[in-house]
C-alpha atoms as a PDB file:
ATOM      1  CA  UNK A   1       0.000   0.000   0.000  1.00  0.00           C
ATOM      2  CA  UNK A   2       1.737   3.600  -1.277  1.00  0.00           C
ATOM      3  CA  UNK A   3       2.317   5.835   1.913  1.00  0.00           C
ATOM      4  CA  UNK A   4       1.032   9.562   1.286  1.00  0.00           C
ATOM      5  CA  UNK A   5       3.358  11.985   1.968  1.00  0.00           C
ATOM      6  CA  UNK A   6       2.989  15.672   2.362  1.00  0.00           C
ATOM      7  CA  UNK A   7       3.203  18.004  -0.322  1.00  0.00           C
ATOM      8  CA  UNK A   8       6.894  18.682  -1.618  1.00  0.00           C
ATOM      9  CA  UNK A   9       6.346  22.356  -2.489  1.00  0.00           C
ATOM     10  CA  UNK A  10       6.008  23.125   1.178  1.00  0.00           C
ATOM     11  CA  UNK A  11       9.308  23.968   3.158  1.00  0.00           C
ATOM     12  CA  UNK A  12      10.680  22.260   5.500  1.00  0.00           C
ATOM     13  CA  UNK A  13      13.002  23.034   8.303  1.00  0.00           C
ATOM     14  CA  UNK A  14      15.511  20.325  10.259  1.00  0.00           C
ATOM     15  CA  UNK A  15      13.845  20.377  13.841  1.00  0.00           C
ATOM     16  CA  UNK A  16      15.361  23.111  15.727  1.00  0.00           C
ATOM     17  CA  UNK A  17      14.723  20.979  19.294  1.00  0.00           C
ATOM     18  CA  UNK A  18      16.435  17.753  18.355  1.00  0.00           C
ATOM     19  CA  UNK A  19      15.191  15.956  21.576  1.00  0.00           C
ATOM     20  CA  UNK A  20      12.416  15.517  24.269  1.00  0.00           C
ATOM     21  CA  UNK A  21      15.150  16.438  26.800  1.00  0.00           C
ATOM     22  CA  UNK A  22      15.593  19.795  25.267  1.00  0.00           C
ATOM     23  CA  UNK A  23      11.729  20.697  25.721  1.00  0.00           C
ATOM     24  CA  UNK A  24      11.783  19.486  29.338  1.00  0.00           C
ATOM     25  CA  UNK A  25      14.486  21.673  30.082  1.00  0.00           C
ATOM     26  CA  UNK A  26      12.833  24.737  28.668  1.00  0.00           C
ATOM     27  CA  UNK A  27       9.550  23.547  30.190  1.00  0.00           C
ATOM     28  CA  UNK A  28      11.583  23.942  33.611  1.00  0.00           C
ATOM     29  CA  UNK A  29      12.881  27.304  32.560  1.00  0.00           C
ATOM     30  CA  UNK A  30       9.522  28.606  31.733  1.00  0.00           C
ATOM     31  CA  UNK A  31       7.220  27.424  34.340  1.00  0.00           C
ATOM     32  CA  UNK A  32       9.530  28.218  37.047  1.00  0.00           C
ATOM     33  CA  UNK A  33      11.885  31.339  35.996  1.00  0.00           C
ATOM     34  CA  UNK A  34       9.513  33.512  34.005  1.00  0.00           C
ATOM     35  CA  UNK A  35       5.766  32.217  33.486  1.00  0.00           C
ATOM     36  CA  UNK A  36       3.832  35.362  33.260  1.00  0.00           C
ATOM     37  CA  UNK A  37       6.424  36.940  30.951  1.00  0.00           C
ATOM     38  CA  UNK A  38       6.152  35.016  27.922  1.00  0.00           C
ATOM     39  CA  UNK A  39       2.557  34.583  28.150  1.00  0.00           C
ATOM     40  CA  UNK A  40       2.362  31.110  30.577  1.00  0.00           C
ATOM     41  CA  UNK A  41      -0.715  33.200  32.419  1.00  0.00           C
ATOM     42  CA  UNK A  42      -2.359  32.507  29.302  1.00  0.00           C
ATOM     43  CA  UNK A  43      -2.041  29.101  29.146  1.00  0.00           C
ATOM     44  CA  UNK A  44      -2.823  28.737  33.257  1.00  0.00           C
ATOM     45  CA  UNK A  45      -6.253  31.347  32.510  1.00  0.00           C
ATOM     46  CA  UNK A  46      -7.260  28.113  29.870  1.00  0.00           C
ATOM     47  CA  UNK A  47      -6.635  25.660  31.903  1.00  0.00           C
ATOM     48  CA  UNK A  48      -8.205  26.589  35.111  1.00  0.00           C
ATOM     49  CA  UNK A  49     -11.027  28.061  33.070  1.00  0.00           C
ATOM     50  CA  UNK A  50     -11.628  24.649  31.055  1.00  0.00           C
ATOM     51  CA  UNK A  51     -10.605  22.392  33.612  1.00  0.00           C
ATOM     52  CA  UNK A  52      -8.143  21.092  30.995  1.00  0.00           C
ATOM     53  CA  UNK A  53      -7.183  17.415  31.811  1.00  0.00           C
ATOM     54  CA  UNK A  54      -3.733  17.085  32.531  1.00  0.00           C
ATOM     55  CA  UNK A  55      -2.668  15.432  28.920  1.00  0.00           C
ATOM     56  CA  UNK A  56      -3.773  17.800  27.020  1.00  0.00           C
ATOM     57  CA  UNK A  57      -2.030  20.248  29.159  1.00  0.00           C
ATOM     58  CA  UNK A  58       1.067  19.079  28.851  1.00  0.00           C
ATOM     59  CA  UNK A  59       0.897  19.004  25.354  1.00  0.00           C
ATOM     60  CA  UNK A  60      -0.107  22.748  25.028  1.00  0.00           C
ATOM     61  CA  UNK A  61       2.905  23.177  27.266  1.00  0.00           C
ATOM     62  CA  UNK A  62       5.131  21.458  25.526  1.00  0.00           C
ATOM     63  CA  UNK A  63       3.998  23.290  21.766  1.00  0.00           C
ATOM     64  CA  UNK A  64       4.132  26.916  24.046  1.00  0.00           C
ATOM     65  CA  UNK A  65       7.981  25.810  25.058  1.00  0.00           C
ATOM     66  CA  UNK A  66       8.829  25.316  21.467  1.00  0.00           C
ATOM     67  CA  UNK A  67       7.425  27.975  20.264  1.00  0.00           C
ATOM     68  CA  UNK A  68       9.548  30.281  22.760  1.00  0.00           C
ATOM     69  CA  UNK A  69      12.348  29.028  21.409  1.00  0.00           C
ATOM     70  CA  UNK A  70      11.449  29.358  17.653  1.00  0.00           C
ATOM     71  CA  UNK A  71      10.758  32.969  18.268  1.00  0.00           C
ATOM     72  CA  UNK A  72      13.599  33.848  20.779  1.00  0.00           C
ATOM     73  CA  UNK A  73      11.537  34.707  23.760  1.00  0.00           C
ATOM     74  CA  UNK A  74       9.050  36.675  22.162  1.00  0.00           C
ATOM     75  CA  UNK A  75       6.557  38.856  24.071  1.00  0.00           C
ATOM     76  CA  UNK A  76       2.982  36.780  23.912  1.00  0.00           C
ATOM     77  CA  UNK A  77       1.894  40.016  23.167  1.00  0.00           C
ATOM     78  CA  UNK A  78       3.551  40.681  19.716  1.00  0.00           C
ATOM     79  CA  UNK A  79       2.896  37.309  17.760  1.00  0.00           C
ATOM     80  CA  UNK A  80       1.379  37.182  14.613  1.00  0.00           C
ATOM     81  CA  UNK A  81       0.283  34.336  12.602  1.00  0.00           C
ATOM     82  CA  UNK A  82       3.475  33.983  10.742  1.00  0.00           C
ATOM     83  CA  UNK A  83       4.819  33.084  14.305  1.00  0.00           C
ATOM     84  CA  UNK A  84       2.057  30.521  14.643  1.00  0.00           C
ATOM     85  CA  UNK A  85       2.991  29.070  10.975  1.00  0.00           C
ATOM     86  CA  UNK A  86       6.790  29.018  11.884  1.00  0.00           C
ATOM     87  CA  UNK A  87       5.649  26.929  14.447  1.00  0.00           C
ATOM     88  CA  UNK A  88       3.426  24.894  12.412  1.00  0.00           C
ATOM     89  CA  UNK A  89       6.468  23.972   9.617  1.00  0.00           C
ATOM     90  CA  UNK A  90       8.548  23.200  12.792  1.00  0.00           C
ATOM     91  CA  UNK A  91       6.256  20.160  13.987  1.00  0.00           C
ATOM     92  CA  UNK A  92       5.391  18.966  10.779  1.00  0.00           C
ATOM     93  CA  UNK A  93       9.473  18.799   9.860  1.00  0.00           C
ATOM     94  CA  UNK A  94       9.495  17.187  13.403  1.00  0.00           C
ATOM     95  CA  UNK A  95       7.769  14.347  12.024  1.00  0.00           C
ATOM     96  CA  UNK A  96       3.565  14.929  12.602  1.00  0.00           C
ATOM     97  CA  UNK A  97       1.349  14.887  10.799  1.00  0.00           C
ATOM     98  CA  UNK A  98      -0.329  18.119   9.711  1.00  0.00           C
ATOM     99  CA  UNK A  99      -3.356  16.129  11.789  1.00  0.00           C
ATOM    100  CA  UNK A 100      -1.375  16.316  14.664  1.00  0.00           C
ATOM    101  CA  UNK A 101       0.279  19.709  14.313  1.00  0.00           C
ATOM    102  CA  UNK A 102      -3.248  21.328  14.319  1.00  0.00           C
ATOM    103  CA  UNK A 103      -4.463  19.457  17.169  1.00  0.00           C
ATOM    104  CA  UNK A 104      -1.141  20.431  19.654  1.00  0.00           C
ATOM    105  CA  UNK A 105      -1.624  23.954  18.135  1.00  0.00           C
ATOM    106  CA  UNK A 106      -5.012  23.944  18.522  1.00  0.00           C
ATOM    107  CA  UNK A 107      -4.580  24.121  22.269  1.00  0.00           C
ATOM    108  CA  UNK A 108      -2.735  27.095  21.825  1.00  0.00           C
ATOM    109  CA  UNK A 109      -5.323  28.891  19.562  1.00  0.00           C
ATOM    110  CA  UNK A 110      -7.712  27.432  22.292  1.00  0.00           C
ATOM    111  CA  UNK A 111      -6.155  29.467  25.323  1.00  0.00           C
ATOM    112  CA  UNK A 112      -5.369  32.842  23.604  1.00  0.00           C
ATOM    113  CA  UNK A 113      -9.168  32.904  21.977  1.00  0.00           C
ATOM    114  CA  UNK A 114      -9.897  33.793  25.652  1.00  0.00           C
ATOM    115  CA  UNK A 115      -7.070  36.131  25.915  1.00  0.00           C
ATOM    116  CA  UNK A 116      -8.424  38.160  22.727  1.00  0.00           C
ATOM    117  CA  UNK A 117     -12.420  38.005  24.397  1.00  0.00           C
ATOM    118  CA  UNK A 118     -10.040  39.304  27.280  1.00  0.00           C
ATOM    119  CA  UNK A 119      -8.482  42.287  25.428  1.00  0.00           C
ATOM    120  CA  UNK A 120      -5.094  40.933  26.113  1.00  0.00           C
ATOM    121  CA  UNK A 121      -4.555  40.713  22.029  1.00  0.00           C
ATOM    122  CA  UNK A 122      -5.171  42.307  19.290  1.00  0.00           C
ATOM    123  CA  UNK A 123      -5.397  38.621  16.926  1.00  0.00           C
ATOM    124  CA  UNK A 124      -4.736  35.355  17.815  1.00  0.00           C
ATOM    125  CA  UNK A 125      -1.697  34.286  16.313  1.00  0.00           C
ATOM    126  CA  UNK A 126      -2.539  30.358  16.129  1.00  0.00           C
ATOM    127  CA  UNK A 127      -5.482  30.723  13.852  1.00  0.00           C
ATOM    128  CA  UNK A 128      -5.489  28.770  10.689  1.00  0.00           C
ATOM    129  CA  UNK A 129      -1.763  28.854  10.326  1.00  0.00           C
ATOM    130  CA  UNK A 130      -1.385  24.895   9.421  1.00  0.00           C
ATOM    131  CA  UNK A 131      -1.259  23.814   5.701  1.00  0.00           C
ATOM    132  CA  UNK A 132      -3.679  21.787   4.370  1.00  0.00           C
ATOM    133  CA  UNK A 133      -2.082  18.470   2.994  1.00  0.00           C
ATOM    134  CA  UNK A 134      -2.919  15.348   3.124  1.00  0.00           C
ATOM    135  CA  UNK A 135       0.015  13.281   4.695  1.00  0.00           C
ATOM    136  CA  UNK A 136      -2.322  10.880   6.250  1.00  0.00           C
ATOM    137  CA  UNK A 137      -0.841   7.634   7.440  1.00  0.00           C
ATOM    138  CA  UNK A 138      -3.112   5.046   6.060  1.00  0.00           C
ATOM    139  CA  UNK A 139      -2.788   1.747   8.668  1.00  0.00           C
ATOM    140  CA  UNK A 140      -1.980  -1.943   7.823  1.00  0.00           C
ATOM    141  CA  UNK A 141      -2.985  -4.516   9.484  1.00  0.00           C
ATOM    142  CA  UNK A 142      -1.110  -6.319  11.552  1.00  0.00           C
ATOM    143  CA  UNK A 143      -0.043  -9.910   9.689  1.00  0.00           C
ATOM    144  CA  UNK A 144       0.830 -13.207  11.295  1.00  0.00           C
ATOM    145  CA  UNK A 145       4.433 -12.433  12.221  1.00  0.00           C
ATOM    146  CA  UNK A 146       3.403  -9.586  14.317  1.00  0.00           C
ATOM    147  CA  UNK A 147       0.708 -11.746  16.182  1.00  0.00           C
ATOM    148  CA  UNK A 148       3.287 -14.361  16.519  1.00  0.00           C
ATOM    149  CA  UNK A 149       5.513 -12.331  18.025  1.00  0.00           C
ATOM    150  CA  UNK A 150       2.936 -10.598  20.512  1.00  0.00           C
ATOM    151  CA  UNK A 151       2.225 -14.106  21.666  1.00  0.00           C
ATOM    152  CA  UNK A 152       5.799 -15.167  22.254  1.00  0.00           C
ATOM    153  CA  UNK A 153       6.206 -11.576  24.460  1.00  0.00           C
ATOM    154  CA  UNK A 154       2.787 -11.960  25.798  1.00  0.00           C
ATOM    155  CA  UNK A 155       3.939 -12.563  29.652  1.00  0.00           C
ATOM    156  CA  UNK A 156       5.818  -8.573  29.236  1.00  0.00           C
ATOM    157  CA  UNK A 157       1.577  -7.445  29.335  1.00  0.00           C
ATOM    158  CA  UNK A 158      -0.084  -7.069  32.457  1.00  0.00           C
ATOM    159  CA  UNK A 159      -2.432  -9.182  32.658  1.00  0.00           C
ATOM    160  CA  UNK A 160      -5.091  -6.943  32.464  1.00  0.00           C
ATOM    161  CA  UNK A 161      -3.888  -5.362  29.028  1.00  0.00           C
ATOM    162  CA  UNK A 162      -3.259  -9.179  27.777  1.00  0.00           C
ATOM    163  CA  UNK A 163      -7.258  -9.469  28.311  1.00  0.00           C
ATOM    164  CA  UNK A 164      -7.606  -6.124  26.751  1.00  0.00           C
ATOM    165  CA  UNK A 165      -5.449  -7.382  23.563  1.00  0.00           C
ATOM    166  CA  UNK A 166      -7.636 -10.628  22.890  1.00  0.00           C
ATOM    167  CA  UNK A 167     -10.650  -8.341  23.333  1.00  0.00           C
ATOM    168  CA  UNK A 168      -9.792  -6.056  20.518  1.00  0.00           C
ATOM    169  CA  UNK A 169      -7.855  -8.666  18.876  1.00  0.00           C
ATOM    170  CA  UNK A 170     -10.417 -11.302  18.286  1.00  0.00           C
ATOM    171  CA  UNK A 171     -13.304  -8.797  17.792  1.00  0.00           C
ATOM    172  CA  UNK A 172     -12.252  -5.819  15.988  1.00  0.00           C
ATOM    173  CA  UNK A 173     -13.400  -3.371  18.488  1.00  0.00           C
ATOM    174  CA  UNK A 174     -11.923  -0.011  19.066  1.00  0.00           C
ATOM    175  CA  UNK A 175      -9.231   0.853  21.570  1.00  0.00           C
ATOM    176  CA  UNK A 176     -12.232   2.810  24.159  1.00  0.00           C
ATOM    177  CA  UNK A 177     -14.881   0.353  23.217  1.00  0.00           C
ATOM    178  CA  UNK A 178     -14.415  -2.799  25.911  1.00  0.00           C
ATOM    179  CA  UNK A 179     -14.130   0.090  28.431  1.00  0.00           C
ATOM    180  CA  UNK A 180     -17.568   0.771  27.934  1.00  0.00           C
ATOM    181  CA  UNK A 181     -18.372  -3.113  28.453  1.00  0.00           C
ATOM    182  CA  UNK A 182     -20.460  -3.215  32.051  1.00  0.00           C
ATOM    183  CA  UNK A 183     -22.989  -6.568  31.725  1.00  0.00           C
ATOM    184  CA  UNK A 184     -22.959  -9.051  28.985  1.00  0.00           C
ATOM    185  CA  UNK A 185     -26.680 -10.769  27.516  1.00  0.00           C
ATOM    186  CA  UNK A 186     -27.582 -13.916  26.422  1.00  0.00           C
ATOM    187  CA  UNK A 187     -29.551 -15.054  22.919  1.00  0.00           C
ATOM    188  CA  UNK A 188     -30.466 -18.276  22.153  1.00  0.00           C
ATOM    189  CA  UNK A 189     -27.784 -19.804  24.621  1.00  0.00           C
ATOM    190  CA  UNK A 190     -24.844 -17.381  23.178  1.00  0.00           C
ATOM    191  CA  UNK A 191     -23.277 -14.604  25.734  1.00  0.00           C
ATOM    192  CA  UNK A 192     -23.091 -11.200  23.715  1.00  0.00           C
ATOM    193  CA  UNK A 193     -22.370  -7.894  24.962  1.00  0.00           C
ATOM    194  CA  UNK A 194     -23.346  -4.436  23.384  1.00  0.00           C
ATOM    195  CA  UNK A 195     -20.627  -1.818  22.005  1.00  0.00           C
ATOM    196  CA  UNK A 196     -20.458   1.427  20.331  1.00  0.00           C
ATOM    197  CA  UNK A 197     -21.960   5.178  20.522  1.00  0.00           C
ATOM    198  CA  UNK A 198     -25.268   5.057  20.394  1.00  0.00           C
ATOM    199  CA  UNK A 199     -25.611   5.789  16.712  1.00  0.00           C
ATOM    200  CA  UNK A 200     -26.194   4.218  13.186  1.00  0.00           C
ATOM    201  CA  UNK A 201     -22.917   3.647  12.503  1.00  0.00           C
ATOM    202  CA  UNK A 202     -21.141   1.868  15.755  1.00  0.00           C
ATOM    203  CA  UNK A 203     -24.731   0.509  18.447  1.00  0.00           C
ATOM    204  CA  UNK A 204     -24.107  -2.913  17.984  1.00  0.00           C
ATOM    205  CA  UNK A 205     -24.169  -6.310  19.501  1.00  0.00           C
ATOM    206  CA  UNK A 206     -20.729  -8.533  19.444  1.00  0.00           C
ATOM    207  CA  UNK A 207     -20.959 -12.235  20.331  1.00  0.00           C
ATOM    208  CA  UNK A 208     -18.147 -13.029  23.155  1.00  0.00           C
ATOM    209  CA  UNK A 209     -15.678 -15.369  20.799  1.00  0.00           C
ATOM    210  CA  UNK A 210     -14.098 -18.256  21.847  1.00  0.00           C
ATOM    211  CA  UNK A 211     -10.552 -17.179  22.314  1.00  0.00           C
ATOM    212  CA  UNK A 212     -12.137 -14.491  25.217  1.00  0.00           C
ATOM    213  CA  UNK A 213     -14.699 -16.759  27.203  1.00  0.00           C
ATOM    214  CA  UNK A 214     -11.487 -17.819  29.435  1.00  0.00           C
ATOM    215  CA  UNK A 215     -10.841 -14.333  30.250  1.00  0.00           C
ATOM    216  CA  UNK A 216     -14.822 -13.889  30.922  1.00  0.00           C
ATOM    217  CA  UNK A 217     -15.822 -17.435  32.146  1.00  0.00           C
ATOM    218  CA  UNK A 218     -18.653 -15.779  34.409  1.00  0.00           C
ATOM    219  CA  UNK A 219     -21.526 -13.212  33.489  1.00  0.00           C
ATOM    220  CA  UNK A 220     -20.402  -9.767  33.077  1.00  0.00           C
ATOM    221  CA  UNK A 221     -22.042  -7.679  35.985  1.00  0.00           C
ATOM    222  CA  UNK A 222     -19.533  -4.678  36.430  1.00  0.00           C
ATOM    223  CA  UNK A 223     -17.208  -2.682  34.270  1.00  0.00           C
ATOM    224  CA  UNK A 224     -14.894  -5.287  32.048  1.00  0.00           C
ATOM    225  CA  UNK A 225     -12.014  -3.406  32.644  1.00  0.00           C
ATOM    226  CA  UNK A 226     -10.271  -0.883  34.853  1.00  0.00           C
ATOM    227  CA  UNK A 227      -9.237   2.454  34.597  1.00  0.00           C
ATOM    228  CA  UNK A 228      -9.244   4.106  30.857  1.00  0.00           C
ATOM    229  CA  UNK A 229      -8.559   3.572  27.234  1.00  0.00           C
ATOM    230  CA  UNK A 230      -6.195   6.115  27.066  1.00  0.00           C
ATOM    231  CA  UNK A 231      -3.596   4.934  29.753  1.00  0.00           C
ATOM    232  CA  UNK A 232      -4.004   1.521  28.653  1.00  0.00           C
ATOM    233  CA  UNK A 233      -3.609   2.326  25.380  1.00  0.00           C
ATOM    234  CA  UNK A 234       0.217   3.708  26.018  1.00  0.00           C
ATOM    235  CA  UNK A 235       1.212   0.377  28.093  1.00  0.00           C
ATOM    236  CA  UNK A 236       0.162  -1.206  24.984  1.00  0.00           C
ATOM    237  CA  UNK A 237       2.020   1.270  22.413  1.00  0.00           C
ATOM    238  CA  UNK A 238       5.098   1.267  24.296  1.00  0.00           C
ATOM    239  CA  UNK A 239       4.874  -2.956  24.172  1.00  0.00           C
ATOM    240  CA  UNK A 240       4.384  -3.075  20.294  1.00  0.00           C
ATOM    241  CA  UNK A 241       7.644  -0.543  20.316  1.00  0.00           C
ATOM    242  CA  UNK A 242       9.535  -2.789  21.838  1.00  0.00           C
ATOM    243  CA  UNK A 243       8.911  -5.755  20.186  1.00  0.00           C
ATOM    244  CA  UNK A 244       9.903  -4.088  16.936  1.00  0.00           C
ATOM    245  CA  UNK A 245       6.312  -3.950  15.547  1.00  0.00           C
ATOM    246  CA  UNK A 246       5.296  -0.102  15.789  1.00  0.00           C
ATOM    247  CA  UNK A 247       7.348   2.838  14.682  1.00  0.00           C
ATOM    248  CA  UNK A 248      10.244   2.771  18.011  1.00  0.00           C
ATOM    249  CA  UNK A 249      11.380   7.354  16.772  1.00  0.00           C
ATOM    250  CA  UNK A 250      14.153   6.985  19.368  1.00  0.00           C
ATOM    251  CA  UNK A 251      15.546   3.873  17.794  1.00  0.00           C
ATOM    252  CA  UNK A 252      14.415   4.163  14.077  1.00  0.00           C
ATOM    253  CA  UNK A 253      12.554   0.529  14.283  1.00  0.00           C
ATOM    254  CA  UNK A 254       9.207  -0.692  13.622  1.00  0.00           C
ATOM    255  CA  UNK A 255       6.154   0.480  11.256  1.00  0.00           C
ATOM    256  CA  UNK A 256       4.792   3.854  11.735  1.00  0.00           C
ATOM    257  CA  UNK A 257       1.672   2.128  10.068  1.00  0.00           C
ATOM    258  CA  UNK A 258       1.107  -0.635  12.708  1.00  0.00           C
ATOM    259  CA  UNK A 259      -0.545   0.325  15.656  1.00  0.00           C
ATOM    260  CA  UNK A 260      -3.218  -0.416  18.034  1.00  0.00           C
ATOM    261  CA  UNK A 261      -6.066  -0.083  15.339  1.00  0.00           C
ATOM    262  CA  UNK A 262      -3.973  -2.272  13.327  1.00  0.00           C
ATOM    263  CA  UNK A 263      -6.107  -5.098  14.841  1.00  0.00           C
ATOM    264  CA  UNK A 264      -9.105  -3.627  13.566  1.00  0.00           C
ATOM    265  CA  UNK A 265      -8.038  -3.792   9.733  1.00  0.00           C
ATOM    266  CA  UNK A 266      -6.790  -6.861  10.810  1.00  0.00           C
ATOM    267  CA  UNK A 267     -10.293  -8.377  11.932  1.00  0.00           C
ATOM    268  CA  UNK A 268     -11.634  -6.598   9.049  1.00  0.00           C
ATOM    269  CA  UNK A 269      -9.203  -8.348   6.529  1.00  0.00           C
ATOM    270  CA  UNK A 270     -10.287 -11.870   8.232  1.00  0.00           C
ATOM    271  CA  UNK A 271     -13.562 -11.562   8.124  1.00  0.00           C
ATOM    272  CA  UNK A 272     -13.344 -10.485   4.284  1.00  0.00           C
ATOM    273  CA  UNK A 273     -10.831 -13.494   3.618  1.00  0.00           C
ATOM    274  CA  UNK A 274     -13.662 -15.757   5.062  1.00  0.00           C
ATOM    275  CA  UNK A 275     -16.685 -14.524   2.684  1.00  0.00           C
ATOM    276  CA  UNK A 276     -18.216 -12.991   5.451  1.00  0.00           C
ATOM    277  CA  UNK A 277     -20.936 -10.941   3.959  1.00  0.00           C
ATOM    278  CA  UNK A 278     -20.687  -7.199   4.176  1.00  0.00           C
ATOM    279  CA  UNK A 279     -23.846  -6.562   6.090  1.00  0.00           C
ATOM    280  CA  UNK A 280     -22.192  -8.885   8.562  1.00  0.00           C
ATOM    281  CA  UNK A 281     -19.331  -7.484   8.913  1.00  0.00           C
ATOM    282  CA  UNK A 282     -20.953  -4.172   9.479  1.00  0.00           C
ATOM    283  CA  UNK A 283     -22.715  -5.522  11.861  1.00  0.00           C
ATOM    284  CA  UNK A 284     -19.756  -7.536  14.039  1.00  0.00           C
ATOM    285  CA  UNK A 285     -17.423  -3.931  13.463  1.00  0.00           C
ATOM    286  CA  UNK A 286     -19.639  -1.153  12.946  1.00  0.00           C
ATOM    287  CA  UNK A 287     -19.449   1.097  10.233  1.00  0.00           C
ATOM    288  CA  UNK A 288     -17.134   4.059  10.243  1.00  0.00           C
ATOM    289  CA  UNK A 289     -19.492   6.137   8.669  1.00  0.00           C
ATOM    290  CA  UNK A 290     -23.546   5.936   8.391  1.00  0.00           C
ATOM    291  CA  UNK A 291     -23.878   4.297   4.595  1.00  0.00           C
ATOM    292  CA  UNK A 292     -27.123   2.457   2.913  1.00  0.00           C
ATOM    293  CA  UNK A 293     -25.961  -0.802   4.107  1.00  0.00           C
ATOM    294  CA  UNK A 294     -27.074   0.249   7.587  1.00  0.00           C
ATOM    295  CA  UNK A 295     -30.679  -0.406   7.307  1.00  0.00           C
ATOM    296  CA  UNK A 296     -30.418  -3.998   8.666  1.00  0.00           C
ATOM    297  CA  UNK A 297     -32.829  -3.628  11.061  1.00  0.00           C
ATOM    298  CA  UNK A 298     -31.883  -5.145  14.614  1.00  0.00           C
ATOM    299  CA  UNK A 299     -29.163  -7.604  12.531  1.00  0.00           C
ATOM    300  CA  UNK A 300     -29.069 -11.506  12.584  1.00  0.00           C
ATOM    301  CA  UNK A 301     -29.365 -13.755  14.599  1.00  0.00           C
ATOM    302  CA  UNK A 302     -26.672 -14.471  17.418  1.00  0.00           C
ATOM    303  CA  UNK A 303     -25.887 -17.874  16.243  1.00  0.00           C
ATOM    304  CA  UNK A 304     -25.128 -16.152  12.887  1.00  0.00           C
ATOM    305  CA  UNK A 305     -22.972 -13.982  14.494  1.00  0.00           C
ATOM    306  CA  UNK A 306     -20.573 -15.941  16.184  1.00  0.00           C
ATOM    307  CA  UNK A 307     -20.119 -17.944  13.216  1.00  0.00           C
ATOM    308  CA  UNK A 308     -18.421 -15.590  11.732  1.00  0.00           C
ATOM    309  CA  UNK A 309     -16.671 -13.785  14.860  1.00  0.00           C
ATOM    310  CA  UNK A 310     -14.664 -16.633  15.457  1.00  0.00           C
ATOM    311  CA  UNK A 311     -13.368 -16.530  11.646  1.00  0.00           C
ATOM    312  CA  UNK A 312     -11.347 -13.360  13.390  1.00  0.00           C
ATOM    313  CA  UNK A 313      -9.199 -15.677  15.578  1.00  0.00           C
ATOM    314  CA  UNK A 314      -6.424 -15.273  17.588  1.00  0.00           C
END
């Protein structure tokens, strides 16, 4: 599969910050030595204002600290959008994706909006400032080598995230969806449980396969698992790093295209291989956007069901 890449006609810069060391430092340097003098108030006014969790603030820090040093300390004050776009080109040639760069940058135009309804600025300098290409990474699926290999390493998982990996593994689910998983139902003798947003295009009922009903040998009657997606999710990154499987920056190994949701295309791709139908596999993986095929009604029958959700495998 051809990997888009961004458009050449843009300009790129070599990273100015060449590691995560030299943002922590400056972090330091700003949010002790000077906050309110290069505009850190701002940042704090957003935060407390939004209740911003602490993730995301740490990621608006870490975009404010390079942009400090892109613009050599300059007052918040006097930015302007070609400020904002310097800093834009510097994450992209950092390795984002424009995506990404508008989402860390977003924070930023997030905080000073309030600044401007505040009078504090003139313009906000971090609106609209990143290009619009499409350097999308499209995912693979993860192929038998790579499942091989989790297996072998599968004792380095808590246990809790091994459960987690069948889960999405063997169903196709997304990474947030088992989270969501508090009771489990039975039809016509077969446990299922119910997944998804409650819309069209992800409500739906998954029969429990085979390769899970030994992590979920009783009825489901509270949450499936502890704590959240999110910090599970980066247990599980950092584990596919190491075994060589997802993109490893610091050590230039791995797939930037195999990931976590890699076992979604890779359910996908299984059930397809099978001659599962496609209104089936809608129904077993939800649909990632609302199309004609959705007007199934309440779907098939269980039985049919976990026919073909134990074509996924594990």
């Amino acid at each position: 599969m051809t990997e888009q890449r961004p458009n050449r006609n843009i300009v790129m810069h070599e990273p100015i910050i060449r590691s995560e060391d030299d943002i922590k430092i400056l972090d330091s340097y700003l949010t002790v030595s000077r906050p309110a003098r290069n505009g850190f108030s701002i940042l704090k006014t957003w935060f407390d204002h939004r209740s911003i969790t602490k993730y995301v603030r740490s990621d608006a820090e870490q975009a404010w600290s390079l942009l400090v040093r892109l613009t050599q300390d300059k007052p918040y004050e006097k930015l302007t959008r070609a400020d904002g776009r310097l800093l834009a080109q510097e994450l992209i040639a950092q390795g984002l994706t424009s995506k990404t760069a508008k989402k860390k940058i977003g924070h930023l135009r997030a905080a000073f909006n309030i600044a401007k309804q505040e009078g504090k600025i003139a313009i906000n300098p971090f609106e609209d400032v990143v290009p619009s290409i499409d350097d999308s990474l499209r995912r693979v699926p993860l192929d038998d080598s790579d499942m091989n290999c989790v297996r072998a390493s599968f004792d380095l998982l808590r246990v809790s995230d091994q459960h987690l990996w069948v889960w999405l593994a063997t169903t196709g689910m997304r990474l947030d969806e088992p989270f969501h998983i508090t009771n489990d139902k039975i039809e016509n003798g077969i446990r299922y449980v119910i997944v998804g947003k409650k819309t069209q295009s992800s409500l739906r009922r998954v029969p429990i396969p085979e390769s899970v009903l030994s992590f979920a040998q009783s009825s489901i009657t509270k949450p499936l698992f502890e704590g959240n997606a999110e910090t599970a999710g980066k247990r599980i990154r950092y584990f596919l790093r190491k075994l060589g499987i997802s993109y490893d920056r610091s050590k230039g190994t791995g797939d930037p295209s195999k990931v976590i949701h890699s076992l979604r295309h890779r359910a996908k791709d299984k059930l397809r291989a099978a001659g599962c139908p496609l209104e089936v596999q809608y129904e077993l993986l939800g649909h990632e956007e609302v199309t004609v095929a959705s007007g199934y009604g309440r779907g098939h029958q269980m039985n049919v069901l976990k026919r073909w959700v134990d074509e996924i495998g594990y």
